[in-house]
PDB file of N, CA and C in Angstrom:
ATOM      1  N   UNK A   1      68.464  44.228  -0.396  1.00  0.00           N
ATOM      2  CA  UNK A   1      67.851  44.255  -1.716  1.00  0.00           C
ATOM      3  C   UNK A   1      66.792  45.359  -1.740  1.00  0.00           C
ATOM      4  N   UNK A   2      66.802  46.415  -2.219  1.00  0.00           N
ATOM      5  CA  UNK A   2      66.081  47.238  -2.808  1.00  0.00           C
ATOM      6  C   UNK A   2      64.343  46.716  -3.314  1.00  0.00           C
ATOM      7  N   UNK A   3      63.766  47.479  -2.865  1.00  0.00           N
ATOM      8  CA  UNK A   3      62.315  47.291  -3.386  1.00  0.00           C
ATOM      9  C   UNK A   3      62.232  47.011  -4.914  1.00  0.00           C
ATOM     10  N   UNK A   4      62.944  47.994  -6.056  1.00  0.00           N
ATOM     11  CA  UNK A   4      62.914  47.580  -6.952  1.00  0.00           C
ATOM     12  C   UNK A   4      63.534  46.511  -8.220  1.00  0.00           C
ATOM     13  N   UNK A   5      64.049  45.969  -6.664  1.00  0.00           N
ATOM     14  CA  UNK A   5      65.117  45.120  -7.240  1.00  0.00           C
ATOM     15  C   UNK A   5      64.346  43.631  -6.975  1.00  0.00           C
ATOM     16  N   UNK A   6      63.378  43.230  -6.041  1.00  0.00           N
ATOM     17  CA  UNK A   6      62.512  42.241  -5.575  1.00  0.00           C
ATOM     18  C   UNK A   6      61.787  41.322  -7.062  1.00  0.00           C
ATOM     19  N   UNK A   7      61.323  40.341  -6.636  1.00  0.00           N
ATOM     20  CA  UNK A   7      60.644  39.852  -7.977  1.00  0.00           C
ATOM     21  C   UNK A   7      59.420  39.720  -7.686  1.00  0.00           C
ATOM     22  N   UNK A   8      58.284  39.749  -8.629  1.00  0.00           N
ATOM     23  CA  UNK A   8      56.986  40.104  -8.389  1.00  0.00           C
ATOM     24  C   UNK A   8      56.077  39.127  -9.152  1.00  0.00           C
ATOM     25  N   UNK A   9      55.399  38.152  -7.948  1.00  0.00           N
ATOM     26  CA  UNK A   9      54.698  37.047  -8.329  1.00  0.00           C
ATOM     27  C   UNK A   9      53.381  37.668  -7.822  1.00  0.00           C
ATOM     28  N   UNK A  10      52.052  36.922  -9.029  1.00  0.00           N
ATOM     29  CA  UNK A  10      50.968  36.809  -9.379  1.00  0.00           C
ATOM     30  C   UNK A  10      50.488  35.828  -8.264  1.00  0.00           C
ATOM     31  N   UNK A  11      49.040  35.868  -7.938  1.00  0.00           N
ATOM     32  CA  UNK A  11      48.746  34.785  -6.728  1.00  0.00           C
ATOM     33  C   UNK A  11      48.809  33.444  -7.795  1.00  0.00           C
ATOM     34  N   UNK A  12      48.377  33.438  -8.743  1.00  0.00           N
ATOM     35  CA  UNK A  12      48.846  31.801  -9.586  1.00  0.00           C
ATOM     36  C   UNK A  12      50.281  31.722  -9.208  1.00  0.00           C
ATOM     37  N   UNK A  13      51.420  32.497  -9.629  1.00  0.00           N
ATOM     38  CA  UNK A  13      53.016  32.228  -9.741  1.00  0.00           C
ATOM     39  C   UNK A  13      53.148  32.006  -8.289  1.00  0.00           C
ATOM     40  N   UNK A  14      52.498  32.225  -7.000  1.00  0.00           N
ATOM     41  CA  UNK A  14      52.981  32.242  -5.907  1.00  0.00           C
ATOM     42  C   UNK A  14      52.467  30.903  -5.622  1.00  0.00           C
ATOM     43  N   UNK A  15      51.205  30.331  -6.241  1.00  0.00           N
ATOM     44  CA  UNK A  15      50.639  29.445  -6.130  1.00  0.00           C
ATOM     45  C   UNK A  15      51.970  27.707  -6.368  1.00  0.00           C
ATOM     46  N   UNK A  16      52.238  28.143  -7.273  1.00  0.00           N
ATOM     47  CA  UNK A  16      53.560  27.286  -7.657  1.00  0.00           C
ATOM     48  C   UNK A  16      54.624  26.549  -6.904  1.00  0.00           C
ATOM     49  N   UNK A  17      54.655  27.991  -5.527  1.00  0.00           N
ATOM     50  CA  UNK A  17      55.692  27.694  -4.490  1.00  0.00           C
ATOM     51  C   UNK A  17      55.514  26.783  -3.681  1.00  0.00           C
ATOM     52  N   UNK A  18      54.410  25.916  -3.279  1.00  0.00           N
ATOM     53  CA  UNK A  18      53.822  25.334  -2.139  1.00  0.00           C
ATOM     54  C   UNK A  18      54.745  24.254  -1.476  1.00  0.00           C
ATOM     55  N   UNK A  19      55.948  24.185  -2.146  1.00  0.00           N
ATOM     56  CA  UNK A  19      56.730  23.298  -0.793  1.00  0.00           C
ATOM     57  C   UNK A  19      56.360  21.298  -1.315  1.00  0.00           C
ATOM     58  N   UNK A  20      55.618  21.283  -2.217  1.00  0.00           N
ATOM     59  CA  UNK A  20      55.510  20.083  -2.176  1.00  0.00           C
ATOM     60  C   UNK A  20      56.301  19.612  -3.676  1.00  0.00           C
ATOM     61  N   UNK A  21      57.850  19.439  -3.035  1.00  0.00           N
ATOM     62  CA  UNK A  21      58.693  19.095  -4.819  1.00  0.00           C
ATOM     63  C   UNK A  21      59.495  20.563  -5.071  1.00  0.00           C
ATOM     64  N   UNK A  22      59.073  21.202  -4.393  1.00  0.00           N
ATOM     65  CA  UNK A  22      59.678  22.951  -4.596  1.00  0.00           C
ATOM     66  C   UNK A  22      59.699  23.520  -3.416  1.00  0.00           C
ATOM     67  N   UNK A  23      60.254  24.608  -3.792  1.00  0.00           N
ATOM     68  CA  UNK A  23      60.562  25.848  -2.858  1.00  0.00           C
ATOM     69  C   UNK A  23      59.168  26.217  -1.990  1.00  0.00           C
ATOM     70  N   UNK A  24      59.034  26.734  -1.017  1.00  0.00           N
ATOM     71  CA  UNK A  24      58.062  27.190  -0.174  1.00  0.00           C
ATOM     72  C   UNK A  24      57.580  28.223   0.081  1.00  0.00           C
ATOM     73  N   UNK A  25      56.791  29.357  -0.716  1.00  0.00           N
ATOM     74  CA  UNK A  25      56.470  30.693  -0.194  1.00  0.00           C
ATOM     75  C   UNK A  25      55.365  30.814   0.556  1.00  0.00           C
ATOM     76  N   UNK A  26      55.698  32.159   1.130  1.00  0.00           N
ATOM     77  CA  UNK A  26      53.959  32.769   1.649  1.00  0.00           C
ATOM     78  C   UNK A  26      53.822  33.982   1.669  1.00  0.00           C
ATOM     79  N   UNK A  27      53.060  34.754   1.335  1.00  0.00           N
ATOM     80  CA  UNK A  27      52.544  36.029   1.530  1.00  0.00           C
ATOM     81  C   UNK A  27      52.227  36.566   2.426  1.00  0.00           C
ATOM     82  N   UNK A  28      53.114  37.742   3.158  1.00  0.00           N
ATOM     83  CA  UNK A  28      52.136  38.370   4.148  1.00  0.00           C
ATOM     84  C   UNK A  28      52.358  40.012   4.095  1.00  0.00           C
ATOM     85  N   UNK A  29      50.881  40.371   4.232  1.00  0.00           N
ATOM     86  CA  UNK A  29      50.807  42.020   3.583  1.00  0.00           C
ATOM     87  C   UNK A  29      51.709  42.316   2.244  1.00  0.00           C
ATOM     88  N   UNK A  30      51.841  41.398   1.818  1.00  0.00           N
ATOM     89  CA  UNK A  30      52.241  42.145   0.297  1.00  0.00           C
ATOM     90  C   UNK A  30      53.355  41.712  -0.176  1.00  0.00           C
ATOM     91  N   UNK A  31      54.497  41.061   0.713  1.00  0.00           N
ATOM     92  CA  UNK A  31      55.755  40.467   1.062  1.00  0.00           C
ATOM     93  C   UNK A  31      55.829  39.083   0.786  1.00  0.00           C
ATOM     94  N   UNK A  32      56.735  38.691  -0.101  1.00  0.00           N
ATOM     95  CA  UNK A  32      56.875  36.957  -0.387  1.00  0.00           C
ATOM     96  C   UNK A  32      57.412  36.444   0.379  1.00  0.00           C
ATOM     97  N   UNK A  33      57.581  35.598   1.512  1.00  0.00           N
ATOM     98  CA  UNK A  33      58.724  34.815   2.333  1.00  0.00           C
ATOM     99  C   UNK A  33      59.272  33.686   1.965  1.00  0.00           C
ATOM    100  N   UNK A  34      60.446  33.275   2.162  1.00  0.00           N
ATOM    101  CA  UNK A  34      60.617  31.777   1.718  1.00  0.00           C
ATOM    102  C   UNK A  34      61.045  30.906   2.757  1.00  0.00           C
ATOM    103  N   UNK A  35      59.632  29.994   3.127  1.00  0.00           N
ATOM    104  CA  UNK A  35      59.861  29.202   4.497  1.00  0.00           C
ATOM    105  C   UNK A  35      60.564  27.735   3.889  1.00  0.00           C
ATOM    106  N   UNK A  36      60.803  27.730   3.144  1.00  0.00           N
ATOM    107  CA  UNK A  36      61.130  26.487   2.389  1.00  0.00           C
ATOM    108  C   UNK A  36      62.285  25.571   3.552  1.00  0.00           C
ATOM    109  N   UNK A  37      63.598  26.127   4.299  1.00  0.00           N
ATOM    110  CA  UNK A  37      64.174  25.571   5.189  1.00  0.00           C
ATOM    111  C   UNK A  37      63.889  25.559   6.929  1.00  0.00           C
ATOM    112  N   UNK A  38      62.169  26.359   6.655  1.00  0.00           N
ATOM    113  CA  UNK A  38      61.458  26.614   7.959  1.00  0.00           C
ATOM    114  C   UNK A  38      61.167  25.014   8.823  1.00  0.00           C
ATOM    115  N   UNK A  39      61.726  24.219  10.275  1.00  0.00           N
ATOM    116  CA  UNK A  39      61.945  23.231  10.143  1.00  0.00           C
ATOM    117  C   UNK A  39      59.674  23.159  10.441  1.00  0.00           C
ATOM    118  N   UNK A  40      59.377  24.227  10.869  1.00  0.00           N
ATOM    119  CA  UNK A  40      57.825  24.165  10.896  1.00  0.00           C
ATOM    120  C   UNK A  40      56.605  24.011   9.875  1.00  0.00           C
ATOM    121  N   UNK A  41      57.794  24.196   8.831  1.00  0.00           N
ATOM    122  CA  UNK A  41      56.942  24.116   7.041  1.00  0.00           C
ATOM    123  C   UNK A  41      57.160  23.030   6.320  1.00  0.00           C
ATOM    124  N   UNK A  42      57.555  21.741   6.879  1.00  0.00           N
ATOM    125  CA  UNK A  42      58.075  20.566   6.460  1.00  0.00           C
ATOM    126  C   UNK A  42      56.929  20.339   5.414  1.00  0.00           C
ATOM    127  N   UNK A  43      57.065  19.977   4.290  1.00  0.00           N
ATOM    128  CA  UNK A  43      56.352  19.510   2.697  1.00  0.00           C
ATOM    129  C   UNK A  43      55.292  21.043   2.577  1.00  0.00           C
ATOM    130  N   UNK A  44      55.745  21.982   3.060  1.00  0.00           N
ATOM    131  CA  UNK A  44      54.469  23.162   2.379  1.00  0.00           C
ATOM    132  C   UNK A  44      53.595  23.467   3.428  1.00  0.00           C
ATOM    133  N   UNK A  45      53.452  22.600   4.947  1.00  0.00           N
ATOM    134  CA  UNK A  45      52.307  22.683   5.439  1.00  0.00           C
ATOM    135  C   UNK A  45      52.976  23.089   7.060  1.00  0.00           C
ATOM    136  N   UNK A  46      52.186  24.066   7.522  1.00  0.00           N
ATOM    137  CA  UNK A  46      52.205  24.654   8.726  1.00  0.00           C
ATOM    138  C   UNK A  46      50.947  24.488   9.458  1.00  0.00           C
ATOM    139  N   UNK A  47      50.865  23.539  10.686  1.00  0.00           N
ATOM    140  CA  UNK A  47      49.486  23.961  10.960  1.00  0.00           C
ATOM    141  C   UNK A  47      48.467  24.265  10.743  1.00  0.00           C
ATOM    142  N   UNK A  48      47.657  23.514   9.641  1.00  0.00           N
ATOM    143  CA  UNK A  48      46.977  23.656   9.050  1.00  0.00           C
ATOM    144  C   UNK A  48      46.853  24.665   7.686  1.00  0.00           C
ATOM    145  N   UNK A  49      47.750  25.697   7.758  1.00  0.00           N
ATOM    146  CA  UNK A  49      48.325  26.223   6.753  1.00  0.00           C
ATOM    147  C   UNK A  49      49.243  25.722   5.513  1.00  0.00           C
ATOM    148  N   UNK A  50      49.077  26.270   4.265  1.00  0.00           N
ATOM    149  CA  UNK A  50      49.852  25.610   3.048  1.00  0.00           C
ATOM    150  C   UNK A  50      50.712  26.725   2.556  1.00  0.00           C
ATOM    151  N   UNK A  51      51.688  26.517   2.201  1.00  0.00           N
ATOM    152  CA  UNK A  51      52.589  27.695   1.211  1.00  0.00           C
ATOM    153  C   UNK A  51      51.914  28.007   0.037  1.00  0.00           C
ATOM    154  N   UNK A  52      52.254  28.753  -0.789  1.00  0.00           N
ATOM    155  CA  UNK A  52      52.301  29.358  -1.899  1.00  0.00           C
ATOM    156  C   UNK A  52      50.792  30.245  -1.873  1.00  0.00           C
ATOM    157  N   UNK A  53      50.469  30.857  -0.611  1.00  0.00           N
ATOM    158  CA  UNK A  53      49.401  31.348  -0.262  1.00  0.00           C
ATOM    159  C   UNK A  53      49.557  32.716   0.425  1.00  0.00           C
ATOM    160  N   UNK A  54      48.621  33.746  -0.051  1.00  0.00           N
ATOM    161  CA  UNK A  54      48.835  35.138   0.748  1.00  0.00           C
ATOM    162  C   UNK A  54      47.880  34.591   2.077  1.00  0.00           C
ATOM    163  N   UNK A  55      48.833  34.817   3.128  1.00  0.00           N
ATOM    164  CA  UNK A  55      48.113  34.506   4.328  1.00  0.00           C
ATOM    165  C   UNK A  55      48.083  35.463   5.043  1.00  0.00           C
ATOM    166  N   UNK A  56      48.129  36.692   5.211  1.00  0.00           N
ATOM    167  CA  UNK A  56      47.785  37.819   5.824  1.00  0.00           C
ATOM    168  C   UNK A  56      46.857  37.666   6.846  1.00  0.00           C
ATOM    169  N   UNK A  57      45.787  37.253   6.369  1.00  0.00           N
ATOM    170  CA  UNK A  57      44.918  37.251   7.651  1.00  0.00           C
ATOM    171  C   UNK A  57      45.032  36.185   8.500  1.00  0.00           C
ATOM    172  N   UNK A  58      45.667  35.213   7.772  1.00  0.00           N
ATOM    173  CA  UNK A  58      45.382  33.810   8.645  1.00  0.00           C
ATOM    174  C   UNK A  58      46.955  33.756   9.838  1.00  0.00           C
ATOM    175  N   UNK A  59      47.718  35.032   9.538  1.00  0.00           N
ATOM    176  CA  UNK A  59      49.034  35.015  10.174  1.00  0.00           C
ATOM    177  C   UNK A  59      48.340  35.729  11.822  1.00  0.00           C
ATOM    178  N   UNK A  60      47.636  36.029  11.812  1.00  0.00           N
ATOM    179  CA  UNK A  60      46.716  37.211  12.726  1.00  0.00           C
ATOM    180  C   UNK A  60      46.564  36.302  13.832  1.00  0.00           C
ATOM    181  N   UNK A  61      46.066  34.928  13.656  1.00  0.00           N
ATOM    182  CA  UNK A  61      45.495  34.377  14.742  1.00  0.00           C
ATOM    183  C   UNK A  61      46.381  33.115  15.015  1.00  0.00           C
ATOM    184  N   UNK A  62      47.727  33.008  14.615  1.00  0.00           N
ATOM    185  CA  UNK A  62      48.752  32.678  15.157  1.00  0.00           C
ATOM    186  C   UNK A  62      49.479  32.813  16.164  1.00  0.00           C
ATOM    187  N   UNK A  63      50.133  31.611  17.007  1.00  0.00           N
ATOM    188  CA  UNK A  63      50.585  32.662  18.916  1.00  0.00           C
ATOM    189  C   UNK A  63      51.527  33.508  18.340  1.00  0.00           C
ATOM    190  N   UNK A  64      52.541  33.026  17.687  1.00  0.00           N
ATOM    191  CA  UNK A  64      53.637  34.045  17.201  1.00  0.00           C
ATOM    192  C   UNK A  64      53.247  34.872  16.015  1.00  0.00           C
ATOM    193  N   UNK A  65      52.414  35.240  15.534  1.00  0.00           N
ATOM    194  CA  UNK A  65      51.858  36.626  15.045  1.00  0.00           C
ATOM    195  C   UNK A  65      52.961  36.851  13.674  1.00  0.00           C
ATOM    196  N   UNK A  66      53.536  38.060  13.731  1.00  0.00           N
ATOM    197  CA  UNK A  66      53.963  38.742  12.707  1.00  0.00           C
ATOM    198  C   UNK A  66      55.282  38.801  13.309  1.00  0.00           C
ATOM    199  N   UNK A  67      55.803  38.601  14.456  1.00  0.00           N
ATOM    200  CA  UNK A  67      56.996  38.714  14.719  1.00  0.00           C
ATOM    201  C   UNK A  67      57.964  37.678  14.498  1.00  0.00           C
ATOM    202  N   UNK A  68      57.553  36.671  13.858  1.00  0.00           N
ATOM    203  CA  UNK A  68      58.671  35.821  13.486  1.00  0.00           C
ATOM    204  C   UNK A  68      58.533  35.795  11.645  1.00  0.00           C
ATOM    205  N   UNK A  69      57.987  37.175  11.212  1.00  0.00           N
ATOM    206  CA  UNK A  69      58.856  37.217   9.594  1.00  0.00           C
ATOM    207  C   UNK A  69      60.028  37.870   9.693  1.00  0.00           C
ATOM    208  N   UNK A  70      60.541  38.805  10.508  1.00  0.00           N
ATOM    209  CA  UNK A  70      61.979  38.664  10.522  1.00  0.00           C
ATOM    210  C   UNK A  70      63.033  38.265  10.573  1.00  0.00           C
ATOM    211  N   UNK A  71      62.793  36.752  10.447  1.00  0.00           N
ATOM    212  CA  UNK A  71      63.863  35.951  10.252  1.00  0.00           C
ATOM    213  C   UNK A  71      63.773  35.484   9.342  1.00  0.00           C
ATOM    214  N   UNK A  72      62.856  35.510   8.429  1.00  0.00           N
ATOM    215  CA  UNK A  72      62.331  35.106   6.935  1.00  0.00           C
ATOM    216  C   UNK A  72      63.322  35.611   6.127  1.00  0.00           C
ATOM    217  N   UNK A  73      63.478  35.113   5.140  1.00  0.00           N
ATOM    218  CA  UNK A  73      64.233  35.420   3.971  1.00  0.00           C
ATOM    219  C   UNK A  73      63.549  36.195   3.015  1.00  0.00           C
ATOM    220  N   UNK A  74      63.395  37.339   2.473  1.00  0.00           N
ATOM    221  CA  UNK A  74      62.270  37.915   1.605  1.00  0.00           C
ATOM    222  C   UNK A  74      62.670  37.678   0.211  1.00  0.00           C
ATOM    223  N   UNK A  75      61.567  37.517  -0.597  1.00  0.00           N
ATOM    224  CA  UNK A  75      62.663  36.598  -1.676  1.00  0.00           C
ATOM    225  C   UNK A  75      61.348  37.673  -3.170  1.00  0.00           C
ATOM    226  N   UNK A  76      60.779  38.510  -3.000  1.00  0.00           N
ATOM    227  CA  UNK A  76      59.781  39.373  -3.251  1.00  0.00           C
ATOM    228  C   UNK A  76      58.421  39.836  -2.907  1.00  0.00           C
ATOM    229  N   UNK A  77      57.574  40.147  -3.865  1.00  0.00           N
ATOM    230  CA  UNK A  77      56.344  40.589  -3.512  1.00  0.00           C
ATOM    231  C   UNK A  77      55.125  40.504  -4.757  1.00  0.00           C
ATOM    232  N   UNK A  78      54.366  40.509  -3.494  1.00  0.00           N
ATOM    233  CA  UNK A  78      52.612  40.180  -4.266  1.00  0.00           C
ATOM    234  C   UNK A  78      52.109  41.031  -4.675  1.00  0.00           C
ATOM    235  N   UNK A  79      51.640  40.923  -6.077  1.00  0.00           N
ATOM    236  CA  UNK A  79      51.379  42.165  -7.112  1.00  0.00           C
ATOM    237  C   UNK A  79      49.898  42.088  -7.282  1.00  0.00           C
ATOM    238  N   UNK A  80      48.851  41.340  -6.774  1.00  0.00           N
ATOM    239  CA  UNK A  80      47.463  41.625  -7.038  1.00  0.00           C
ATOM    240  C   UNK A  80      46.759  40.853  -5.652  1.00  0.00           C
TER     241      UNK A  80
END
């Protein structure tokens, strides 16, 4: 999928996603993911972490870091 082909949620619209009754997103650097069938995101919540949240920084001090969004599904991107 093409960059301009992605869909582009607002931190409210991303806010929406949180996994609890719905789908599951998260933000990181700019990128929407959809952990929704993540078996680690069960109801929205990761380790103290919640979906529908740009977590950029909070992905930093995770053991597995940034290397496990490549298995993420990218489903768009964060516009503010």
């Amino acid at each position: 999928m093409a960059d301009d082909d992605l869909k582009t949620f607002t931190s409210d619209e991303l806010a929406q996603f949180d996994g609890n009754g719905r789908r599951a997103y998260v933000a990181i650097d700019g990128v929407v993911y959809d952990v929704t069938h993540e078996e680690s995101w069960e109801y929205g919540k990761h380790y103290g972490l919640t979906a529908g949240k740009d977590l950029s920084k909070e992905i930093e001090g995770t053991p597995h870091g940034k290397s496990i969004l490549g298995k993420l599904k990218v489903v768009g991107k964060l516009v503010d």
